[in-house]
N, C-alpha and C. Protein backbone atom coordinates (compact mmCIF):
# COMPACT_ATOMS: atom_id res chain seq x y z
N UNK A 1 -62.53 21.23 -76.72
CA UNK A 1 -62.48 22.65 -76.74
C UNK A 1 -61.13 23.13 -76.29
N UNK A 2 -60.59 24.49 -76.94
CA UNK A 2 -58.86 25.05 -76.52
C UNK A 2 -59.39 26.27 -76.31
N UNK A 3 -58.71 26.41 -75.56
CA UNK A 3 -58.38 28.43 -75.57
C UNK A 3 -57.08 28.77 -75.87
N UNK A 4 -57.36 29.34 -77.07
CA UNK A 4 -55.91 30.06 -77.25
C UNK A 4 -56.04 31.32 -76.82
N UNK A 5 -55.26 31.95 -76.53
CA UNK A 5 -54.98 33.54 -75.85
C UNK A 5 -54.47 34.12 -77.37
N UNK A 6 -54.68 35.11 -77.57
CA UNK A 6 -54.19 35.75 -78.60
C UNK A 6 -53.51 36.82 -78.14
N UNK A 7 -52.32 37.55 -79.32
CA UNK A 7 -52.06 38.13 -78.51
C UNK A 7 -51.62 39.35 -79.53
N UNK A 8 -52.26 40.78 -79.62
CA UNK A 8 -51.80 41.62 -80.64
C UNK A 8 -50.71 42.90 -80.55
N UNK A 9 -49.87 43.38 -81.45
CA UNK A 9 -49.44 43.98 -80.89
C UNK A 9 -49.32 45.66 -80.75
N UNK A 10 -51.09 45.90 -81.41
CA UNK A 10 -51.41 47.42 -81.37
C UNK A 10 -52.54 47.47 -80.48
N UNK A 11 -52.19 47.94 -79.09
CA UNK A 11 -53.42 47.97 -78.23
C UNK A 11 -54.95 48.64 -78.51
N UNK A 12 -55.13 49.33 -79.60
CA UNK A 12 -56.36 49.48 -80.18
C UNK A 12 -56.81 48.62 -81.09
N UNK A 13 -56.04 47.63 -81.16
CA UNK A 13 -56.22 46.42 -81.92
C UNK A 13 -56.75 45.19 -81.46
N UNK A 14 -56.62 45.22 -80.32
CA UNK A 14 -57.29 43.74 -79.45
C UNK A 14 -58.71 43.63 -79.31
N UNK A 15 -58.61 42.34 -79.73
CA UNK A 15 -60.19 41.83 -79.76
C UNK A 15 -60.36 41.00 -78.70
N UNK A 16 -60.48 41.91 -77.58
CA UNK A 16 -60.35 40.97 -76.41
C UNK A 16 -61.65 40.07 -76.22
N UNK A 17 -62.99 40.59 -76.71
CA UNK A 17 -63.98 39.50 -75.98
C UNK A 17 -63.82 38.50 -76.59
N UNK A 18 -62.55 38.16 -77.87
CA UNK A 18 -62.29 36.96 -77.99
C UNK A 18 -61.35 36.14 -77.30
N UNK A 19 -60.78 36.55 -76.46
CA UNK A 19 -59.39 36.54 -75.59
C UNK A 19 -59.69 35.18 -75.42
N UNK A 20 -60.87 34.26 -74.66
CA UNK A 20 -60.56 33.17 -74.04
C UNK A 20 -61.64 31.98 -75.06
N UNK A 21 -61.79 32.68 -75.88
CA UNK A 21 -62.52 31.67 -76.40
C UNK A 21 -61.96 30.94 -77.92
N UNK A 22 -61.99 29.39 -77.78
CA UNK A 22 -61.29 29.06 -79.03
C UNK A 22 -61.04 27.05 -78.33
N UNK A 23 -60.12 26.34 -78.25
CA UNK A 23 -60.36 24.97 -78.03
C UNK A 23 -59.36 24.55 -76.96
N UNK A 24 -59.70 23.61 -76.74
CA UNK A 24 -58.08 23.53 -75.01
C UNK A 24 -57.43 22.46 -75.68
N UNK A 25 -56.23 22.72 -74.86
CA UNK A 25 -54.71 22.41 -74.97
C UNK A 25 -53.93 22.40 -74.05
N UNK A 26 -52.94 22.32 -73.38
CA UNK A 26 -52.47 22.49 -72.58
C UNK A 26 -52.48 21.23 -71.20
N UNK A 27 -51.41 21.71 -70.02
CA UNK A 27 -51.44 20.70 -69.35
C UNK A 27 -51.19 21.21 -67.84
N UNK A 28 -51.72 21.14 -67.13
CA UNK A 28 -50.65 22.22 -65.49
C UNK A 28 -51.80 21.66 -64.59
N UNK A 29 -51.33 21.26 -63.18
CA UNK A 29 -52.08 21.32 -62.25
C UNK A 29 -52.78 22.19 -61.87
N UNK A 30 -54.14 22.19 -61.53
CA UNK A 30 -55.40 22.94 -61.22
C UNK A 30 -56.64 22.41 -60.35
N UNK A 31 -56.83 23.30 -60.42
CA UNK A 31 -58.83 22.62 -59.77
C UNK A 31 -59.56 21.90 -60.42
N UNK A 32 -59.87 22.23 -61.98
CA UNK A 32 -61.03 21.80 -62.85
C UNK A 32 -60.03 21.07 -64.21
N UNK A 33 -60.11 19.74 -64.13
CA UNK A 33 -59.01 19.41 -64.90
C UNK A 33 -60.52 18.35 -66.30
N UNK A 34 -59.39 18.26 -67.06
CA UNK A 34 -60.65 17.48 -68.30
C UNK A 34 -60.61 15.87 -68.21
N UNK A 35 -61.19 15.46 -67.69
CA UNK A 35 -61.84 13.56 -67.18
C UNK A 35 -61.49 13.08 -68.88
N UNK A 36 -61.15 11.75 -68.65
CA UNK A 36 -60.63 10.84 -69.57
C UNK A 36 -62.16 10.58 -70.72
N UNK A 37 -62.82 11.00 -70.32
CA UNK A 37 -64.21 10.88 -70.75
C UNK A 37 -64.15 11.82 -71.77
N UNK A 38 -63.88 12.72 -71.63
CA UNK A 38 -63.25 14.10 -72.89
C UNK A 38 -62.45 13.86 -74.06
N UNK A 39 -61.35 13.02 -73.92
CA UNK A 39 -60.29 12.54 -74.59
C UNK A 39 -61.15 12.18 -76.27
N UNK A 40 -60.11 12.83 -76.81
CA UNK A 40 -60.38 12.86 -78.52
C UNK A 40 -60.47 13.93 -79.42
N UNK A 41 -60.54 13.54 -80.37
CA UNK A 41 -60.47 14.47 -81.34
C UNK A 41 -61.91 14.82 -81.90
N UNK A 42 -62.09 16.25 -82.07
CA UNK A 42 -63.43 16.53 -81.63
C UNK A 42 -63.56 17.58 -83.23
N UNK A 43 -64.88 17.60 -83.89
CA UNK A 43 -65.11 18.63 -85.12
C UNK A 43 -65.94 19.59 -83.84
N UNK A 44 -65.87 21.03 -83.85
CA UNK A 44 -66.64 22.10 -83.04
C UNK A 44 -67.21 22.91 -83.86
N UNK A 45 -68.48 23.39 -83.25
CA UNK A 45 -68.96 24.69 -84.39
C UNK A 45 -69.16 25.38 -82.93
N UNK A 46 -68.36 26.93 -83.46
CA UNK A 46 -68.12 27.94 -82.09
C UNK A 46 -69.57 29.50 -82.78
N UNK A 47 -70.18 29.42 -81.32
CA UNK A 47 -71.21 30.55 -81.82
C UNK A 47 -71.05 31.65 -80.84
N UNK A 48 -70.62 33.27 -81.31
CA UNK A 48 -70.12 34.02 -80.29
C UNK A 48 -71.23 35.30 -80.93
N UNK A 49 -71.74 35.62 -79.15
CA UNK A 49 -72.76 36.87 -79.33
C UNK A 49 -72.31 37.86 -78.07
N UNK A 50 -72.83 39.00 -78.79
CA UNK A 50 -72.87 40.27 -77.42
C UNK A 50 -73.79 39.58 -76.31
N UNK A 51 -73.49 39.33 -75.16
CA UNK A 51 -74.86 38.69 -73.92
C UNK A 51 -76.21 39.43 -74.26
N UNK A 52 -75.93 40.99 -74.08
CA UNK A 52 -76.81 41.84 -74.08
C UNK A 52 -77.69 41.49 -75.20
N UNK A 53 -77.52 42.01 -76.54
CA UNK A 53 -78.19 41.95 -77.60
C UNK A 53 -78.44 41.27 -78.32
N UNK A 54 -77.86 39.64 -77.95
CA UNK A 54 -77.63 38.55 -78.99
C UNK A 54 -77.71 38.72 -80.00
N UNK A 55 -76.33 39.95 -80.74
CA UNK A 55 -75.95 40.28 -81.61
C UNK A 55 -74.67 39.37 -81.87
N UNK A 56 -74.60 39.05 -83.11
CA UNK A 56 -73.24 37.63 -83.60
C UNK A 56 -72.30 38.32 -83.50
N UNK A 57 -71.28 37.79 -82.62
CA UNK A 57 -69.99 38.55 -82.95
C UNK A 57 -68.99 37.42 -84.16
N UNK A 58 -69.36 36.50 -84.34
CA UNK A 58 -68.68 35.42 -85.00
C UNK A 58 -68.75 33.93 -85.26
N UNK A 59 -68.60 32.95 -85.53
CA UNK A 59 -69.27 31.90 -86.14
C UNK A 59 -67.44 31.21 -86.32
N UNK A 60 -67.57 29.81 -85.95
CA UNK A 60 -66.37 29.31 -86.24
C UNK A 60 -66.48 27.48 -86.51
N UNK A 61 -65.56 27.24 -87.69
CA UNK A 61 -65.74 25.79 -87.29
C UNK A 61 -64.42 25.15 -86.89
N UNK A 62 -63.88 24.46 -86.58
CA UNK A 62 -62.55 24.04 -86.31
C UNK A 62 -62.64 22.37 -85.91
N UNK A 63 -61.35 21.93 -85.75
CA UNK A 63 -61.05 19.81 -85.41
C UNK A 63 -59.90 20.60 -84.47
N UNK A 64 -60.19 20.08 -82.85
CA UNK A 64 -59.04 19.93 -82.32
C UNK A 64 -58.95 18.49 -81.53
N UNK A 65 -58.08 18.73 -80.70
CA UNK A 65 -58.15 17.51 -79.24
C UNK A 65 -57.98 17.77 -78.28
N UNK A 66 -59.10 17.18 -77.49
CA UNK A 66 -59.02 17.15 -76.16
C UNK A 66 -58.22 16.34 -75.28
N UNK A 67 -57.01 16.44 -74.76
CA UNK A 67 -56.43 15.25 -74.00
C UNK A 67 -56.78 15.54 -72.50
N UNK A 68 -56.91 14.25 -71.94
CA UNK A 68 -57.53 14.09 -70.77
C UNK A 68 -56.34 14.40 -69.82
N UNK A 69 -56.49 15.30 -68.86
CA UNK A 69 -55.53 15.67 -67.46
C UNK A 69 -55.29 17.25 -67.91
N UNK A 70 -55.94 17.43 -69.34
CA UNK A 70 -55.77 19.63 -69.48
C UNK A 70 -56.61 19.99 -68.31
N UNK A 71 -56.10 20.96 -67.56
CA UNK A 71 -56.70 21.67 -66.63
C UNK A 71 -57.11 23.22 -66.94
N UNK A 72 -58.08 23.63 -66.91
CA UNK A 72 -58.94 24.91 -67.24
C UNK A 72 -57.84 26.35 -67.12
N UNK A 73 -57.31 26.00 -66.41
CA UNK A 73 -56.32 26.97 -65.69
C UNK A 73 -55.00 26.91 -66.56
N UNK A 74 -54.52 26.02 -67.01
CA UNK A 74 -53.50 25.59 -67.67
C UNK A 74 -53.95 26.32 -69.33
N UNK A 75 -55.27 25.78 -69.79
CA UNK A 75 -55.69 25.90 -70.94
C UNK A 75 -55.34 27.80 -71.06
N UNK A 76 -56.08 28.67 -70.04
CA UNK A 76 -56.13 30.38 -70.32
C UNK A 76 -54.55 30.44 -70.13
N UNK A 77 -54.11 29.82 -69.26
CA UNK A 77 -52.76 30.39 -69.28
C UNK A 77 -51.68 30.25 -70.53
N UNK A 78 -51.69 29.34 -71.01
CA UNK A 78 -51.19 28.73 -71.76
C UNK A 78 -50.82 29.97 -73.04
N UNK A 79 -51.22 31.08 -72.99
CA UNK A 79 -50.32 32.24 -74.02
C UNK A 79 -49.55 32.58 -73.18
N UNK A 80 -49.47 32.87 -71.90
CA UNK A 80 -48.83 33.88 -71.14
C UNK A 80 -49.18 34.84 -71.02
N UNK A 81 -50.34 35.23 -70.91
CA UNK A 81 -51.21 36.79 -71.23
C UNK A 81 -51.54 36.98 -69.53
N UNK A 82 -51.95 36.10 -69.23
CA UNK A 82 -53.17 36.22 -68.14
C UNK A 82 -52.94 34.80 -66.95
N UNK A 83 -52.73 35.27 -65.23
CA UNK A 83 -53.37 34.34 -64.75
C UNK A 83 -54.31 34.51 -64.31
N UNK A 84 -54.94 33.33 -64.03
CA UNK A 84 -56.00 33.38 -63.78
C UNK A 84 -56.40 32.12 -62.16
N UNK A 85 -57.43 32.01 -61.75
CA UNK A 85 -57.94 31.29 -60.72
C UNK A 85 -59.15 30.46 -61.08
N UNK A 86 -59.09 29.37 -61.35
CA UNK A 86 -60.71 28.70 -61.65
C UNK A 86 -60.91 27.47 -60.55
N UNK A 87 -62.28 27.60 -60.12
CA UNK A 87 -62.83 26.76 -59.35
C UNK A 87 -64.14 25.86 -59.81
N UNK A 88 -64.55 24.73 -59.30
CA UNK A 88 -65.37 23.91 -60.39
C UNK A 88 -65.41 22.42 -60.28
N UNK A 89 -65.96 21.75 -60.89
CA UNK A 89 -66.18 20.35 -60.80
C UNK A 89 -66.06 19.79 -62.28
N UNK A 90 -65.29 18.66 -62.37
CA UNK A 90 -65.24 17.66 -63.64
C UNK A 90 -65.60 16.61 -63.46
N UNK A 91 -66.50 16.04 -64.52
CA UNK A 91 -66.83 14.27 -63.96
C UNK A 91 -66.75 13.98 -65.63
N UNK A 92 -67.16 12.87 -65.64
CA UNK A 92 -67.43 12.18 -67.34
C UNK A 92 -68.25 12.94 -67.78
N UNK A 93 -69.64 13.27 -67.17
CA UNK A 93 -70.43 13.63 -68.78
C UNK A 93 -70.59 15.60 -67.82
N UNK A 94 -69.99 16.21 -67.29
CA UNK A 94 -70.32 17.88 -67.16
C UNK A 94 -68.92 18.15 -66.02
N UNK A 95 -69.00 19.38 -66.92
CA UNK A 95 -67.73 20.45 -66.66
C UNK A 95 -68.44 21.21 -66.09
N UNK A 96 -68.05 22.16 -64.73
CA UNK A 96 -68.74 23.25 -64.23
C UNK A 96 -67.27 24.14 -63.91
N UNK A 97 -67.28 25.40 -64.61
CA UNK A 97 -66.25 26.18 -63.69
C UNK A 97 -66.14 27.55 -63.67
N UNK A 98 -65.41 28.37 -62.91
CA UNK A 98 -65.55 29.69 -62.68
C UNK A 98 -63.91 30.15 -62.59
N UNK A 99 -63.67 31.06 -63.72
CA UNK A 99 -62.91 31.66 -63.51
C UNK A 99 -62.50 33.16 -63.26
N UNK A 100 -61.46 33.38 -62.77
CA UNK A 100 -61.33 34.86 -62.96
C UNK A 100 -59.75 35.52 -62.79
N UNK A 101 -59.54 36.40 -63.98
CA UNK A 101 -57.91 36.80 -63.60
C UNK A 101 -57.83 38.43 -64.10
N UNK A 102 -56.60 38.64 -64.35
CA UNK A 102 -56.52 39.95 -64.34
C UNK A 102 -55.42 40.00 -65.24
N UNK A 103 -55.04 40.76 -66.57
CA UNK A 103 -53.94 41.61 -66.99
C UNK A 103 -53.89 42.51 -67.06
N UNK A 104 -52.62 43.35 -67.61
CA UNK A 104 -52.05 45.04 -68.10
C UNK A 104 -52.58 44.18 -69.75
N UNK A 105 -52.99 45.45 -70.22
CA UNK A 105 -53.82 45.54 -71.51
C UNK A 105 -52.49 46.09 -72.12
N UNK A 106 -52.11 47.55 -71.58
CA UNK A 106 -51.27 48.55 -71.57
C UNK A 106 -50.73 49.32 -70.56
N UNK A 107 -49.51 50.08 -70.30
CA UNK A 107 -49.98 50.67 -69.15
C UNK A 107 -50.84 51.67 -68.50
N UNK A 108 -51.25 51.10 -67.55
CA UNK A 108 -52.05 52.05 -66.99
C UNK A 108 -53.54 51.35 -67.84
N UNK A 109 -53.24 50.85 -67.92
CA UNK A 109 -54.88 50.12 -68.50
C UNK A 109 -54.90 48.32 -68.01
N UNK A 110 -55.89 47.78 -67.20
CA UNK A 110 -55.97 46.08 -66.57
C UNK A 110 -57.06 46.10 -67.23
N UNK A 111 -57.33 44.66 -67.84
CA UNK A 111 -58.43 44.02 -68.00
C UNK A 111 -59.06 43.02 -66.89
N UNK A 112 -59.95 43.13 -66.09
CA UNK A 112 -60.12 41.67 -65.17
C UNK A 112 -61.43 41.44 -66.38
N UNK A 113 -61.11 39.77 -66.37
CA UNK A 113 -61.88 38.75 -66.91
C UNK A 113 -62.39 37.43 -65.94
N UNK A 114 -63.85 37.61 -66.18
CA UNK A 114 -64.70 36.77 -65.52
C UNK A 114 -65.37 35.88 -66.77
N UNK A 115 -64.56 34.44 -66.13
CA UNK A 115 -65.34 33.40 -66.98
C UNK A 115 -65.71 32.20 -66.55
N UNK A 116 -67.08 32.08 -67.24
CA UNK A 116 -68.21 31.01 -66.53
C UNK A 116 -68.62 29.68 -67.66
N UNK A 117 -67.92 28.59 -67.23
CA UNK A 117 -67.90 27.83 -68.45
C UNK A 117 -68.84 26.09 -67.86
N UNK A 118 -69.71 25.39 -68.35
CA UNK A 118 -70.79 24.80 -68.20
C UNK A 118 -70.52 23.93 -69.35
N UNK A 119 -69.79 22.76 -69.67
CA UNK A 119 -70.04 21.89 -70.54
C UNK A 119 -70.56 20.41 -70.27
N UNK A 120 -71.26 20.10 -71.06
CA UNK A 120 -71.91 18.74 -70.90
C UNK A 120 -71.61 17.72 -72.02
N UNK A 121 -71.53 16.43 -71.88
CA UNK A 121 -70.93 15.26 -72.49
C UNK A 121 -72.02 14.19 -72.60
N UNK A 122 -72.34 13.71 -73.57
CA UNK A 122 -73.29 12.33 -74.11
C UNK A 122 -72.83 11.64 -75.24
N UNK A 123 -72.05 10.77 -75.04
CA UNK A 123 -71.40 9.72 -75.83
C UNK A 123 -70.33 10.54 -76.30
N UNK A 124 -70.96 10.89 -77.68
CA UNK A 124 -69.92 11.22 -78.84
C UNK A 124 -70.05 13.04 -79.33
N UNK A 125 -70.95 13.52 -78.23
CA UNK A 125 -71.13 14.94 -78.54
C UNK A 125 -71.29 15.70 -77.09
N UNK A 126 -71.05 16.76 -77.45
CA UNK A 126 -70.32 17.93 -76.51
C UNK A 126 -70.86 19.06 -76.76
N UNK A 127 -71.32 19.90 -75.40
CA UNK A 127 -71.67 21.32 -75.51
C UNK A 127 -71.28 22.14 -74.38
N UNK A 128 -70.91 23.07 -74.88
CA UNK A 128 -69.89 24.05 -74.09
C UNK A 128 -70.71 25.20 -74.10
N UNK A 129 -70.96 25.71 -73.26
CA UNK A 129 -72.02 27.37 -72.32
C UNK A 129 -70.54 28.12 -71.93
N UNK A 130 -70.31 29.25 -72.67
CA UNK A 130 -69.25 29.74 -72.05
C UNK A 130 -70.03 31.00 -71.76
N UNK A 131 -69.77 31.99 -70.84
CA UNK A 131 -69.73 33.62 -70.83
C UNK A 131 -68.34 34.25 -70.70
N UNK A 132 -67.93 35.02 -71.00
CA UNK A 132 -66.39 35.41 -70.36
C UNK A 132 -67.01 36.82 -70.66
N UNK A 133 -66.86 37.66 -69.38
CA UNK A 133 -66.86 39.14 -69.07
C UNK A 133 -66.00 39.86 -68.94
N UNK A 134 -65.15 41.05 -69.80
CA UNK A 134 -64.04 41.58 -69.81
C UNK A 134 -64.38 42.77 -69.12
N UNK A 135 -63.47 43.51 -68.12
CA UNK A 135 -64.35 45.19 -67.72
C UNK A 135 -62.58 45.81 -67.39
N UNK A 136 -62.66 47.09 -67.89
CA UNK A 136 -61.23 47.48 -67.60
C UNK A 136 -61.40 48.14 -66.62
N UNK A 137 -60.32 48.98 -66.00
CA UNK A 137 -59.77 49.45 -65.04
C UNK A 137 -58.45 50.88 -65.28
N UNK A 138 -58.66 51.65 -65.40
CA UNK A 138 -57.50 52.82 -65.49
C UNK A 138 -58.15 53.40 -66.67
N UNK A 139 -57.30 54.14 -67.58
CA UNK A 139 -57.27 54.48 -68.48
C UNK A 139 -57.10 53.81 -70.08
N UNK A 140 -58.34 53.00 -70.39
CA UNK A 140 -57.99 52.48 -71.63
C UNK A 140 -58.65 53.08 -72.87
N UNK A 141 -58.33 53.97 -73.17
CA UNK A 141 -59.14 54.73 -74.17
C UNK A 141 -59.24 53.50 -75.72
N UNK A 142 -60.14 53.95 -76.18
CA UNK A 142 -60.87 53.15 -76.85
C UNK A 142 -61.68 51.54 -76.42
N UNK A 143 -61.11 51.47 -75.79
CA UNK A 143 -61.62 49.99 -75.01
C UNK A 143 -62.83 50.06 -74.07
N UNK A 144 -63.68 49.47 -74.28
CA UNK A 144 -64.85 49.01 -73.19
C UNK A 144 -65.45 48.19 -73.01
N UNK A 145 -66.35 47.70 -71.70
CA UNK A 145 -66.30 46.77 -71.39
C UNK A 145 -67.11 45.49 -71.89
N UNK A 146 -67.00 44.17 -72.27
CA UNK A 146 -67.68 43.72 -73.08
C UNK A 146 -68.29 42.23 -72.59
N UNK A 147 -69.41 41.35 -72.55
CA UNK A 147 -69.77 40.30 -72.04
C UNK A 147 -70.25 39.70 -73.74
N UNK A 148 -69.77 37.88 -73.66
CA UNK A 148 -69.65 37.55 -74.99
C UNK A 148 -70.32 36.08 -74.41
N UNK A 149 -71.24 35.43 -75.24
CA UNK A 149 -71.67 34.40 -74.81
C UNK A 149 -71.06 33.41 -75.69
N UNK A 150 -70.57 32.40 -75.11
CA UNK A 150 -69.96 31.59 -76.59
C UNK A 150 -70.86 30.08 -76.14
N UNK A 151 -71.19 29.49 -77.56
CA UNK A 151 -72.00 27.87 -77.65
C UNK A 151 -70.91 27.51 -78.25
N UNK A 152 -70.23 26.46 -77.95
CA UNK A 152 -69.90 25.07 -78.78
C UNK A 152 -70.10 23.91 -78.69
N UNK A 153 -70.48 23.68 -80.20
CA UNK A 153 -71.19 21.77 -80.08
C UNK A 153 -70.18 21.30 -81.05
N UNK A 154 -69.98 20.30 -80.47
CA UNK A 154 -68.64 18.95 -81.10
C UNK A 154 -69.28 17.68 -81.06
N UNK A 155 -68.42 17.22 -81.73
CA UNK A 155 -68.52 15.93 -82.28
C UNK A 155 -67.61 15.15 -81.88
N UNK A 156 -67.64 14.21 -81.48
CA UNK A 156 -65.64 13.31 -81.55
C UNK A 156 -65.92 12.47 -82.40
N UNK A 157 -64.76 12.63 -83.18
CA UNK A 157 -64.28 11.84 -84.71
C UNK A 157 -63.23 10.78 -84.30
N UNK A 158 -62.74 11.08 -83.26
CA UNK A 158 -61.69 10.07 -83.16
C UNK A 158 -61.69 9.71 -81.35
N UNK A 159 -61.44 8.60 -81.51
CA UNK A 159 -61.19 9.07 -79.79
C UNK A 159 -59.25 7.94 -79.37
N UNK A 160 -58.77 8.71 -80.34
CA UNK A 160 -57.33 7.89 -80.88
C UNK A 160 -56.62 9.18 -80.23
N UNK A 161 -56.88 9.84 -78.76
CA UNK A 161 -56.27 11.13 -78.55
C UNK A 161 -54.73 10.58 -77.96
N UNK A 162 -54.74 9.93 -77.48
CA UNK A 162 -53.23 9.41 -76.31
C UNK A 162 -52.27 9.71 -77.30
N UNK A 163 -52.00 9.01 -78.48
CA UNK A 163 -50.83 9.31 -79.41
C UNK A 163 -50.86 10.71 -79.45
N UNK A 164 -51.61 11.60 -79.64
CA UNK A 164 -51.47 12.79 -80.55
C UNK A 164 -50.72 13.61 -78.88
N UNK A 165 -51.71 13.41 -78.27
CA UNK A 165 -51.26 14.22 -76.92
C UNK A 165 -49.62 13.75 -76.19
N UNK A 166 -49.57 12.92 -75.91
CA UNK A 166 -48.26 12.28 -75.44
C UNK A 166 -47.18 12.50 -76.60
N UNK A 167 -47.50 12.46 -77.68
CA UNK A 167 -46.13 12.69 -79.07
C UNK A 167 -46.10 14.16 -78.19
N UNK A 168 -47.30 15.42 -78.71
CA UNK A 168 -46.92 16.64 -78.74
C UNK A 168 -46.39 17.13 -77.22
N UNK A 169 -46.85 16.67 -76.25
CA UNK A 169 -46.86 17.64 -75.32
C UNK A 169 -45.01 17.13 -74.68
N UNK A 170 -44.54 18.31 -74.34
CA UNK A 170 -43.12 18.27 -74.54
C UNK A 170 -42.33 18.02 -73.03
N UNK A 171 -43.09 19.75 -72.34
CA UNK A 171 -43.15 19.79 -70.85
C UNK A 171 -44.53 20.42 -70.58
N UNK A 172 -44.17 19.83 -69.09
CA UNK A 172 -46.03 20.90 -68.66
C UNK A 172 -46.46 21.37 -68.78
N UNK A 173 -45.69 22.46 -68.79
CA UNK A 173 -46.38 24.17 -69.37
C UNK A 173 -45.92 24.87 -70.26
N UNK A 174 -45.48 24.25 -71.38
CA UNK A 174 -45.42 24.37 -72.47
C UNK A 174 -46.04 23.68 -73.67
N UNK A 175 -47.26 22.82 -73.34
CA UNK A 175 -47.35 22.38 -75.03
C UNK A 175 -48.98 23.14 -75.03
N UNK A 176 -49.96 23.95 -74.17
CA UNK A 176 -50.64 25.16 -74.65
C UNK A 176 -49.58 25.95 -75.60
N UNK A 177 -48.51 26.65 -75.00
CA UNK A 177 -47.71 27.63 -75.86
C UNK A 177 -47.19 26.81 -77.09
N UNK A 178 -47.22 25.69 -77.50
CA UNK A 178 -46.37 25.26 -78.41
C UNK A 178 -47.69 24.96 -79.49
N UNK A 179 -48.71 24.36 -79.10
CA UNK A 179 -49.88 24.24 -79.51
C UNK A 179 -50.51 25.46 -80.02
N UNK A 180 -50.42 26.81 -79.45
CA UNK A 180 -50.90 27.87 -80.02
C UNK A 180 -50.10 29.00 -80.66
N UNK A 181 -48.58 28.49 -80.61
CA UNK A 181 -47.47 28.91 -81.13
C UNK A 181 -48.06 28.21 -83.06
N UNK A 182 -48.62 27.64 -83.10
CA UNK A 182 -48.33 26.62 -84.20
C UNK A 182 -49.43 27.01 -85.49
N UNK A 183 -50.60 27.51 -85.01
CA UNK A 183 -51.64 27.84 -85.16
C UNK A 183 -51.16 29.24 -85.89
């Protein structure tokens, strides 16, 4: 799984309750980092609903990789949008973690984002429980506040990740940005 940060550049244009959801990448010291047990290249099917109404906000399929030592913290940061703070536990087969950070949307407009992410591991398949809760702060006209539940179940197709990760990643905290630069 990555998170890419997206990033638009008409503030009535942001689709923020997608802000943190998408596959990891990235590399930076943290709390909740991804166990060698993760490592590979993974097919995902991403399922995103309003919490409230389990109304679909979107449906996705995607192949990324997971390289083992991405840290949760590294992964959101990794546009430059947002820091953030996550706390949590990694082992081989479950991810537990909690994050939470804060940006300028615009001025005079912050988003704080609360995200609660729960993945579990059995052999060759993967499921990811995300929530991420966006709520603003100031004046953001048109914007409000939104809670998005995201499922992803993967597969690993490969577990040949070391080459792919060690070729791409360049420096620390740059191969999220170079990785979602690319995309």
């Amino acid at each position: 799984m990555s998170v890419r940060i997206l990033k638009f550049p008409t503030p009535g244009c942001i689709p923020l309750s997608l802000l943190l959801l998408a596959i990891v990448s990235g590399v930076a010291p943290a709390d909740v980092i991804f166990p060698v047990e993760w490592g590979g290249i993974w097919e995902m099917d991403s399922v995103n609903r309003e919490c409230e109404s389990g109304d679909l906000i979107s449906e996705t399929a995607t192949t990324d990789t997971i390289c083992p030592g991405t840290s949760i913290e590294g992964i959101i940061e990794s546009g430059g949008t947002i820091d953030v703070t996550c706390t949590g536990t990694a082992t081989g087969d479950r991810i537990i973690a909690t994050c939470a950070g804060s940006f300028e949307v615009f001025p005079g407009c912050t988003a704080q984002v609360d995200w609660d992410f729960d993945g579990t591991l059995s052999g060759e398949t993967m499921v990811l429980d995300q929530q991420i809760v966006i709520s603003y702060e100031g004046s953001c006209p048109g914007l409000s506040d939104t809670c998005t539940d995201n499922i992803v179940e993967g597969e690993r197709i490969d577990t040949n990740w070391n080459d792919y990760c060690e070729q791409t990643r360049v420096q620390e905290r740059s191969w999220g940005a170079m990785k979602t630069g690319a995309r």
